[in-house]
C-alpha atoms as a PDB file:
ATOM      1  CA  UNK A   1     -12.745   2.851 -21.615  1.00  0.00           C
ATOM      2  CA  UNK A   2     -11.392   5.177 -24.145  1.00  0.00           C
ATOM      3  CA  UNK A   3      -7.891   5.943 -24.499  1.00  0.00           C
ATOM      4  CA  UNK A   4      -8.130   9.387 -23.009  1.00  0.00           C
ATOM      5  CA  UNK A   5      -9.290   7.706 -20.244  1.00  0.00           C
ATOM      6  CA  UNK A   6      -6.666   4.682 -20.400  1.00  0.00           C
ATOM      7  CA  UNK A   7      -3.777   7.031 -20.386  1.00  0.00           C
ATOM      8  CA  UNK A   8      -4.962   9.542 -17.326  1.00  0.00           C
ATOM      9  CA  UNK A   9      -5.366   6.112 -15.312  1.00  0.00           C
ATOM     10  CA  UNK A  10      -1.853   5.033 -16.180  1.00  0.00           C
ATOM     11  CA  UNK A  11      -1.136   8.843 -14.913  1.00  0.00           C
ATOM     12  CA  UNK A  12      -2.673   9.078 -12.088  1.00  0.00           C
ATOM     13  CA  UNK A  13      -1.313   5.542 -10.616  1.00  0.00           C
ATOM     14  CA  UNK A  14       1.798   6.509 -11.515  1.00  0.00           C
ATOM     15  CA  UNK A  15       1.386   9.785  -9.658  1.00  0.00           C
ATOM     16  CA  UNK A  16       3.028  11.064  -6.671  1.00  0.00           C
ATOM     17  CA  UNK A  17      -0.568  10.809  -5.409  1.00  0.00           C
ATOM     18  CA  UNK A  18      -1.229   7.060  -5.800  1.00  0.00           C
ATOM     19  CA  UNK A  19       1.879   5.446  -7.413  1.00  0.00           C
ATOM     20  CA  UNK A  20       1.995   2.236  -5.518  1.00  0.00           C
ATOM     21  CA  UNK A  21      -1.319   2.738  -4.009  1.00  0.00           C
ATOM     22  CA  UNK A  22      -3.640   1.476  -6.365  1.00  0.00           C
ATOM     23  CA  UNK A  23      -6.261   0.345  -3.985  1.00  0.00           C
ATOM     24  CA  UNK A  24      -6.432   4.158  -2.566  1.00  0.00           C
ATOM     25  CA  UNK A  25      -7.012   5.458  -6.451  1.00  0.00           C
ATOM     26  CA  UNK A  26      -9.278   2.879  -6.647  1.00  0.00           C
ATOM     27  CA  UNK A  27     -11.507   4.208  -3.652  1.00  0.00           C
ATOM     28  CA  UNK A  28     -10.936   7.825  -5.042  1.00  0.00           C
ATOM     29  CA  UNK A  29     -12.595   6.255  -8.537  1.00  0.00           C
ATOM     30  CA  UNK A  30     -15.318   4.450  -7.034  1.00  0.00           C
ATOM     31  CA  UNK A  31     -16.242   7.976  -4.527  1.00  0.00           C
ATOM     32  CA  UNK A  32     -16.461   9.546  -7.851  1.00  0.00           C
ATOM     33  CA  UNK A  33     -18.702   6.912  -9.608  1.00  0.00           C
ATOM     34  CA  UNK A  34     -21.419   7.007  -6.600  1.00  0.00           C
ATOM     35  CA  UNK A  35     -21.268  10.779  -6.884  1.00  0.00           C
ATOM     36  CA  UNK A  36     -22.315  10.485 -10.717  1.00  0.00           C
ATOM     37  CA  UNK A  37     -25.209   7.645  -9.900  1.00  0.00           C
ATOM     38  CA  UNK A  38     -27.022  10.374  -7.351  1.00  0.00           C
ATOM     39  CA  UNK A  39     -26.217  13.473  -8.900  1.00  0.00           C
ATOM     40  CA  UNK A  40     -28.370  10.937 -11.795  1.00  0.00           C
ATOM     41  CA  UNK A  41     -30.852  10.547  -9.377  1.00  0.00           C
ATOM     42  CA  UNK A  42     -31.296  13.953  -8.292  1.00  0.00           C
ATOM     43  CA  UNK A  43     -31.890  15.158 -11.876  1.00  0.00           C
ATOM     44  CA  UNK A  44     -34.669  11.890 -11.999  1.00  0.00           C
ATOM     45  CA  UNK A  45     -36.376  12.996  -8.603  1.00  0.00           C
ATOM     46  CA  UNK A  46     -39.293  15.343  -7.952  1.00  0.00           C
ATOM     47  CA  UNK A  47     -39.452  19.042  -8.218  1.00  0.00           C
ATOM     48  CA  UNK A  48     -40.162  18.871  -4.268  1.00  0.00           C
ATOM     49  CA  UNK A  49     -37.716  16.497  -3.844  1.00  0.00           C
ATOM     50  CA  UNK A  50     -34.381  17.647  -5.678  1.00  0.00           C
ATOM     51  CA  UNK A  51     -33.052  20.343  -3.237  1.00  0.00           C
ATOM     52  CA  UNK A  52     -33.096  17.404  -0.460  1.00  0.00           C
ATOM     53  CA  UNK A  53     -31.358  15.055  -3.003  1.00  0.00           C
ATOM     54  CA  UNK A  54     -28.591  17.714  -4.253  1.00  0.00           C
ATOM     55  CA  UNK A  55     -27.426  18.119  -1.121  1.00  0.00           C
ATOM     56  CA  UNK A  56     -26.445  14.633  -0.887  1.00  0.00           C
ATOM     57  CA  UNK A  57     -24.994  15.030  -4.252  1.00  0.00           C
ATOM     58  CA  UNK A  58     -22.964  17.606  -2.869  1.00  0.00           C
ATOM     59  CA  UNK A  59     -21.824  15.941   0.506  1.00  0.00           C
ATOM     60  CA  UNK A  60     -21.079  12.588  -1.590  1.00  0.00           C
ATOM     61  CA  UNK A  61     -18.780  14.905  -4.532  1.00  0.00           C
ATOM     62  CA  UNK A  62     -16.612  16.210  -1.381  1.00  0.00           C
ATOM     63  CA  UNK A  63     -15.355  12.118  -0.899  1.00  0.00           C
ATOM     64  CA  UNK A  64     -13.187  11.962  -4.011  1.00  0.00           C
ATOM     65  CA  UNK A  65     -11.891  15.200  -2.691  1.00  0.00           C
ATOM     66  CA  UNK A  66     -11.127  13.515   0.650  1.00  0.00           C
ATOM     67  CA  UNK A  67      -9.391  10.229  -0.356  1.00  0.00           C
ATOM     68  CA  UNK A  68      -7.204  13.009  -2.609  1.00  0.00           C
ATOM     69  CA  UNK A  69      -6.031  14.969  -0.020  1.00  0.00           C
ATOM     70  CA  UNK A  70      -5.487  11.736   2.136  1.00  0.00           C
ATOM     71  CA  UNK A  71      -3.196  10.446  -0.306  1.00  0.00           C
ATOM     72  CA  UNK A  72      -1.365  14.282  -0.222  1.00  0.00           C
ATOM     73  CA  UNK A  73      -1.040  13.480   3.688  1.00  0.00           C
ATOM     74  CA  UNK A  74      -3.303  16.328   4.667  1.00  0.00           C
ATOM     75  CA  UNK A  75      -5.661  14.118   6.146  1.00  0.00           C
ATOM     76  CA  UNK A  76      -6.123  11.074   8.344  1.00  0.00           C
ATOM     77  CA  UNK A  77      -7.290   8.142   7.965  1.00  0.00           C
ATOM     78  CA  UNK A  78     -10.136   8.379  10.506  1.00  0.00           C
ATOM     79  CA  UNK A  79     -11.347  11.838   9.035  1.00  0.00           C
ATOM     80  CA  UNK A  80     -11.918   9.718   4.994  1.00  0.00           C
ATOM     81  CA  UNK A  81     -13.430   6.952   7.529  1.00  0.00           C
ATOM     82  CA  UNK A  82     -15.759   9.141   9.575  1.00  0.00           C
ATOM     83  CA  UNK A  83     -16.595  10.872   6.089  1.00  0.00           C
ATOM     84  CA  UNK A  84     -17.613   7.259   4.539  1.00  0.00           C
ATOM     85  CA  UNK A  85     -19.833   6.673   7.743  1.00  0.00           C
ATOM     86  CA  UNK A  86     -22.049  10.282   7.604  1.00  0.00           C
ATOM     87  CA  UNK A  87     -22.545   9.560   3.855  1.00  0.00           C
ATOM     88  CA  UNK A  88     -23.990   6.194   4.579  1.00  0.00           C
ATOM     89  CA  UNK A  89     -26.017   7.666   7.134  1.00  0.00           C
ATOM     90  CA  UNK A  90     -27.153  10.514   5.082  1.00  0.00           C
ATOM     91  CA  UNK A  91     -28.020   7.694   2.163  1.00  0.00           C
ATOM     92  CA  UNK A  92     -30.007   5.402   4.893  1.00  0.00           C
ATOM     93  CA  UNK A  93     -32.208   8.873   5.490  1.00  0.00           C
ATOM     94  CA  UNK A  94     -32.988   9.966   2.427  1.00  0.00           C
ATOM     95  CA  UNK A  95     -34.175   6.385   1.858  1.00  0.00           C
ATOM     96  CA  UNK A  96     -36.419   6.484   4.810  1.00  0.00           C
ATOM     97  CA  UNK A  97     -37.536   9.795   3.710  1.00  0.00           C
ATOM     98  CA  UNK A  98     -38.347   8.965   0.492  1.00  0.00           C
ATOM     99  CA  UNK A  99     -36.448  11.040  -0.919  1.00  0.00           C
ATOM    100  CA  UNK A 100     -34.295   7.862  -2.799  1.00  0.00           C
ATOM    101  CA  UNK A 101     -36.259   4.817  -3.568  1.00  0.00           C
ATOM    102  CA  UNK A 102     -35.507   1.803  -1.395  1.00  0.00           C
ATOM    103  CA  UNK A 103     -33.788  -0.356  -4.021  1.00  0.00           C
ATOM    104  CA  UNK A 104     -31.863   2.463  -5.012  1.00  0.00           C
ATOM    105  CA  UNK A 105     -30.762   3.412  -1.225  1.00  0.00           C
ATOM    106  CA  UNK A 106     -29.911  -0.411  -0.726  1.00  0.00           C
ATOM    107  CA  UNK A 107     -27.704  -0.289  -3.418  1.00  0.00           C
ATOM    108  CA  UNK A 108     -26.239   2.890  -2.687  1.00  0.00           C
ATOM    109  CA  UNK A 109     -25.674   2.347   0.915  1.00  0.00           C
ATOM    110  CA  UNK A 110     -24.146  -1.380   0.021  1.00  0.00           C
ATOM    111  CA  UNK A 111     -21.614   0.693  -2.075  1.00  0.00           C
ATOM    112  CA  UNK A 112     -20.623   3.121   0.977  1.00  0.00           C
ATOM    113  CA  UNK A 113     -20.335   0.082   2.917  1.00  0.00           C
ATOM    114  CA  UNK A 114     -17.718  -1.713   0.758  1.00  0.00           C
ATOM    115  CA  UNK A 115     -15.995   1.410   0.315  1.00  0.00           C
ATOM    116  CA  UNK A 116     -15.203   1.690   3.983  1.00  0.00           C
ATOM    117  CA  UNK A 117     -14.479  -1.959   4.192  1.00  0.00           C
ATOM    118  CA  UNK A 118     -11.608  -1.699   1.449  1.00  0.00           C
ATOM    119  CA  UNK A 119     -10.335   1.633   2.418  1.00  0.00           C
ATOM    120  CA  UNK A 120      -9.695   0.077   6.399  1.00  0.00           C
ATOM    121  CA  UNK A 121      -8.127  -3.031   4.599  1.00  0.00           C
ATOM    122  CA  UNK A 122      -6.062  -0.781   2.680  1.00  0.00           C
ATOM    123  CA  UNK A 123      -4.614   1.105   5.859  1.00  0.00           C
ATOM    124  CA  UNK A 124      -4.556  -1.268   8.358  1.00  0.00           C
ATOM    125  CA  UNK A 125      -2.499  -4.159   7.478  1.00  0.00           C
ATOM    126  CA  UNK A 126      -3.904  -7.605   8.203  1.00  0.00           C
ATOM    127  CA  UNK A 127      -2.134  -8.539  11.765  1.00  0.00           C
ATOM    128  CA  UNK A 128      -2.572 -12.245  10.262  1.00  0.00           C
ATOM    129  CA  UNK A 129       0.105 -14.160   9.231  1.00  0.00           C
ATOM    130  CA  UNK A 130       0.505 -14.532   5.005  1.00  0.00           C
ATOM    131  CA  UNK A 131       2.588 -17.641   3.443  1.00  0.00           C
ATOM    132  CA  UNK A 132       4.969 -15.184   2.387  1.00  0.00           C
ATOM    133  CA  UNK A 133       5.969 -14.944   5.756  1.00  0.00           C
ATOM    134  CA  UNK A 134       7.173 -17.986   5.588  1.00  0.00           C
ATOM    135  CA  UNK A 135       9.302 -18.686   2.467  1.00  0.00           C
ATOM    136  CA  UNK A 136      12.288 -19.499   2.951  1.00  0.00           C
ATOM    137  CA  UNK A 137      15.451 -18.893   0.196  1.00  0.00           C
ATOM    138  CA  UNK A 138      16.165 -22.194  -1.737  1.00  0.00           C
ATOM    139  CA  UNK A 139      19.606 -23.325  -0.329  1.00  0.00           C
ATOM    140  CA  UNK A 140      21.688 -25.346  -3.449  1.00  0.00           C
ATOM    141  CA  UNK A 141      22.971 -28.677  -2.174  1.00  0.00           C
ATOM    142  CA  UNK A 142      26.562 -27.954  -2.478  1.00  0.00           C
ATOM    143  CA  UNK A 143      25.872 -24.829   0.531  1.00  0.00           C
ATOM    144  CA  UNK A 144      24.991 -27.413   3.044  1.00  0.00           C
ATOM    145  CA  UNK A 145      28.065 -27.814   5.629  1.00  0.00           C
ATOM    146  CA  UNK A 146      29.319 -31.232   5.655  1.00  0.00           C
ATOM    147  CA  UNK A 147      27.960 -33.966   8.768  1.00  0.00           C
ATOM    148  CA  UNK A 148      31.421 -33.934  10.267  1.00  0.00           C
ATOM    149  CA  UNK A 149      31.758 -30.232  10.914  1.00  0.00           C
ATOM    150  CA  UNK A 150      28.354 -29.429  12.380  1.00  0.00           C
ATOM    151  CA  UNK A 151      29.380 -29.324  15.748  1.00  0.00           C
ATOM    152  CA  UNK A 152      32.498 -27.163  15.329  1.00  0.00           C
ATOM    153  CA  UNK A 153      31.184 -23.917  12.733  1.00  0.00           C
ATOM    154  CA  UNK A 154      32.533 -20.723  13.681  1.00  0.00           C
ATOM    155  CA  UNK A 155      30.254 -17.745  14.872  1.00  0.00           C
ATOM    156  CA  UNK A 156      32.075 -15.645  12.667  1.00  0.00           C
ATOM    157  CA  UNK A 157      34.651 -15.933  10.112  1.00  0.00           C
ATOM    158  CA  UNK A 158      38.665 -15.571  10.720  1.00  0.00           C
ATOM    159  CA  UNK A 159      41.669 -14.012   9.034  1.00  0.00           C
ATOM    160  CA  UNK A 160      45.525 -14.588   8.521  1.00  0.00           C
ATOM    161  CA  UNK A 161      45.535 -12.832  11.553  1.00  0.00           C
ATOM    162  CA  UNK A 162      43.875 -14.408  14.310  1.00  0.00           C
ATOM    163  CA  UNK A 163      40.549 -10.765  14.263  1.00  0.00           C
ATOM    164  CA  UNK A 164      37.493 -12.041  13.319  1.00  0.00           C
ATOM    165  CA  UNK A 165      35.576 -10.641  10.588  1.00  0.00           C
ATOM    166  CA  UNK A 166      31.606 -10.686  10.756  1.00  0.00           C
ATOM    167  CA  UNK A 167      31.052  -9.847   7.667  1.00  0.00           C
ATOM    168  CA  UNK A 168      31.529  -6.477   7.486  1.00  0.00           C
ATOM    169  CA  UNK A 169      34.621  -4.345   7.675  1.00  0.00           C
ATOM    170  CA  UNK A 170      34.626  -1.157  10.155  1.00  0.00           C
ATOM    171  CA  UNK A 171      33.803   1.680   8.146  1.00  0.00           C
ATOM    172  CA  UNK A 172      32.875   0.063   4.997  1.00  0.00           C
ATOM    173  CA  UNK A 173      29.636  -1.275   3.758  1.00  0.00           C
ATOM    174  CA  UNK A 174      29.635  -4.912   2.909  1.00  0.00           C
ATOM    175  CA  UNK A 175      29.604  -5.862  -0.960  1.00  0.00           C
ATOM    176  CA  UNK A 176      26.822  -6.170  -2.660  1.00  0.00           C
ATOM    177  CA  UNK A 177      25.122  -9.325  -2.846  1.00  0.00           C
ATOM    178  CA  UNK A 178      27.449 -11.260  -0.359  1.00  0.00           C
ATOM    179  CA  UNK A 179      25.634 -13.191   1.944  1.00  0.00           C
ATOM    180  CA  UNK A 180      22.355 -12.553   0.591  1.00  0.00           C
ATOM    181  CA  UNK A 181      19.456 -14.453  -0.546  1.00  0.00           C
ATOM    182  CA  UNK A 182      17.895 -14.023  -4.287  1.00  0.00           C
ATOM    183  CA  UNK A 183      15.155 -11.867  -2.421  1.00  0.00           C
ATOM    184  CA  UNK A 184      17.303  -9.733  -0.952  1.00  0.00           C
ATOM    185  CA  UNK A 185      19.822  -9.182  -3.736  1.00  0.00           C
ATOM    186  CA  UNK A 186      16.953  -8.370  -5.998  1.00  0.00           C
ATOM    187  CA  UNK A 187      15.195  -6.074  -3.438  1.00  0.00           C
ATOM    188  CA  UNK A 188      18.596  -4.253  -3.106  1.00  0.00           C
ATOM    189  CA  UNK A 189      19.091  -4.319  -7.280  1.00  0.00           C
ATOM    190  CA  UNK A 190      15.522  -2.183  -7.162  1.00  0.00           C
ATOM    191  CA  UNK A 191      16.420   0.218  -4.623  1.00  0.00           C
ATOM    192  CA  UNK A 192      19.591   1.080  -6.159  1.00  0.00           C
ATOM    193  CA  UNK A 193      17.863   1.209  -9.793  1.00  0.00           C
ATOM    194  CA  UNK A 194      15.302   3.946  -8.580  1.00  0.00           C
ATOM    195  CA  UNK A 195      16.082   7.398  -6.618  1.00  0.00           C
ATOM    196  CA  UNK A 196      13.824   6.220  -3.833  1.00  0.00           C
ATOM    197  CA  UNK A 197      11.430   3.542  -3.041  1.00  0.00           C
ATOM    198  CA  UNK A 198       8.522   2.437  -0.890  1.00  0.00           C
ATOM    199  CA  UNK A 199       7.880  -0.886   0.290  1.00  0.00           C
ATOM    200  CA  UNK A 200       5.021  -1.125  -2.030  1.00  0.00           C
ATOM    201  CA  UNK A 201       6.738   0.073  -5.168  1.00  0.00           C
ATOM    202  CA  UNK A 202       8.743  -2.988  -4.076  1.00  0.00           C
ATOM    203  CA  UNK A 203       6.004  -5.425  -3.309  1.00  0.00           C
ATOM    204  CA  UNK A 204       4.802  -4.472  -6.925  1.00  0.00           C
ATOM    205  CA  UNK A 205       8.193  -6.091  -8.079  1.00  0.00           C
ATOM    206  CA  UNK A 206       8.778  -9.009  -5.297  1.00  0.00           C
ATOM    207  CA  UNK A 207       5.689 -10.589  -5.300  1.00  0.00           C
ATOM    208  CA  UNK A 208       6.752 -13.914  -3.688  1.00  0.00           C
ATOM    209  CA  UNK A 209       6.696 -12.444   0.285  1.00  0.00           C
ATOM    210  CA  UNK A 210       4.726 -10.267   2.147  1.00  0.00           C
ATOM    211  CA  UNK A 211       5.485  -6.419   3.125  1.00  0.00           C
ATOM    212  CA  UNK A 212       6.335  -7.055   6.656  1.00  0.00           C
ATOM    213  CA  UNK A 213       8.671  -9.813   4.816  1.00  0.00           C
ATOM    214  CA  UNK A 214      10.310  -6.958   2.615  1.00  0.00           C
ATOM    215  CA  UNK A 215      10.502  -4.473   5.492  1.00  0.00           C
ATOM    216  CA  UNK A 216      12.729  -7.355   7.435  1.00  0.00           C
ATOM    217  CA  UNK A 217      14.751  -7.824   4.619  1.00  0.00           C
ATOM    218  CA  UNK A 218      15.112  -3.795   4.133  1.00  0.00           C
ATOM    219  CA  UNK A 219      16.156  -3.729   7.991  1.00  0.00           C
ATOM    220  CA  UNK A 220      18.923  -5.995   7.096  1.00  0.00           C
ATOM    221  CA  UNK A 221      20.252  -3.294   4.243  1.00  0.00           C
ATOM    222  CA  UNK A 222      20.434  -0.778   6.779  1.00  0.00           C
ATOM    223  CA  UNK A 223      22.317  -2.101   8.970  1.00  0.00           C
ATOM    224  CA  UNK A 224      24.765  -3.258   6.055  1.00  0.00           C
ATOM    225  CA  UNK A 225      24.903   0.132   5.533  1.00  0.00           C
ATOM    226  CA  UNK A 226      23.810  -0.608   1.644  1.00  0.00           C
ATOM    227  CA  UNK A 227      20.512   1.574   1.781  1.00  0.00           C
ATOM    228  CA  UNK A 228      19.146   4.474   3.859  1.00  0.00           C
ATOM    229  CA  UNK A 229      15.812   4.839   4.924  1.00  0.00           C
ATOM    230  CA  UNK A 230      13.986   8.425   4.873  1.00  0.00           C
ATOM    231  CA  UNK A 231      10.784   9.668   6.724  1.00  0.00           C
ATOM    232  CA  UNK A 232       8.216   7.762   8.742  1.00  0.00           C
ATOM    233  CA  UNK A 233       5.302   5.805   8.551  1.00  0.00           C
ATOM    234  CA  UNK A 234       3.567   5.227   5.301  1.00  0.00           C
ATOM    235  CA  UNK A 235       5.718   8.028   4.247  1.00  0.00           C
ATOM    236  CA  UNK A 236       8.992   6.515   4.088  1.00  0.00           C
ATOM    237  CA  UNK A 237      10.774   6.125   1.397  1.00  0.00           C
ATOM    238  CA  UNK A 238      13.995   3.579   0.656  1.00  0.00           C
ATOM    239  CA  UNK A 239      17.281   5.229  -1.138  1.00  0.00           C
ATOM    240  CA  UNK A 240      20.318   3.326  -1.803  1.00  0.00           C
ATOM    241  CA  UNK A 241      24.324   4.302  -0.502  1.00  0.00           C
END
């Protein structure tokens, strides 16, 4: 890879396209790289044979323009999906036709398939459990309560005064790292650090816990009052208070 090269992929992931979504740039790439191999092809093929094969050159150069506009938000997931599928198909007939040799339409087809297969993964979150979802904070020996007061802790913390305090006063967001794990605090020390963030420019940080683990923790900024959260879906961004 050249450094021309190098320094438009450090771009382009850092993008407002793809930043954060590096397996999305990386189906954009690989969209583009199947393109190349039949427009190849084409050129290779028969006189009688090439206006067949540059129309499948042309469907497959409209994907990179797909997963593109996906990333914008101007398309769905389903639409890049269902475009995937009718370029597999189209490869599986010009095989059968002869119009691509059959090593060549294995290969090609193969490619299409993972394609799909990564793109789905990439948009539809495992609904299995990770074993990030199940780390716990370390807890220092001198935190644990002692034996004798087990059976007597408080629900919530009392003043001079007899009101209970829960950890946060009315009307004013609790301070900053009280209460909270080294996860959280460091979560918190990234949102505040950039303008706004998604969950995965955060998983790109935290890398000891899943997304659904960050997205709990984020919850619990909210309602501290400590962050905001802005749009929906995949769109939504994190900013701090």
């Amino acid at each position: 890879m050249s450094d021309i090269e190098k320094k438009f992929h450090e771009f382009a992931l850092q993008s407002i396209l793809f930043k954060g979504r590096s397996d999305w740039y990386f189906c954009y790439l690989k969209a583009e790289k199947i393109a190349h191999v039949l427009s190849i092809l084409a050129e290779r093929a028969e006189v009688k044979e090439r206006d067949m094969a540059f129309k499948l050159v042309t469907a497959a150069a409209d994907l990179p323009h797909t997963f593109a506009h996906f990333a914008a938000g101007e398309v769905d997931a389903a639409v890049v999906v269902a475009d995937i599928f009718s370029l597999l198909s189209k490869v599986r007939l010009a095989t059968t036709g002869g119009f691509l040799e059959q090593e060549n339409g294995a290969i090609i087809s193969n490619e299409y398939e993972m394609l799909a297969e990564r793109f789905s993964a990439s948009v539809h979150p495992s609904p299995f459990a990770g074993l990030g979802d199940f780390s716990v904070p370390e807890v220092e020996v001198g935190e644990l309560p002692q034996a004798s007061s087990l059976g007597a802790l408080p629900s919530a913390r009392s003043n001079s005064q007899g009101h209970t305090d829960k950890g946060q006063s009315k009307g004013r967001p609790k301070e900053s790292g009280q209460g909270h794990s080294d996860r959280t605090s460091k979560i918190l020390a990234f949102v505040r650090a950039n303008k706004e963030s998604s969950i995965k420019d955060i998983a790109a940080v935290i890398k000891d816990c899943s997304e659904k683990t960050i997205q709990r923790e984020l919850a619990l900024l909210i309602e501290e009052g400590l962050i905001k959260k802005v749009g929906e879906r995949r769109w939504s961004v994190y900013i701090p208070l």
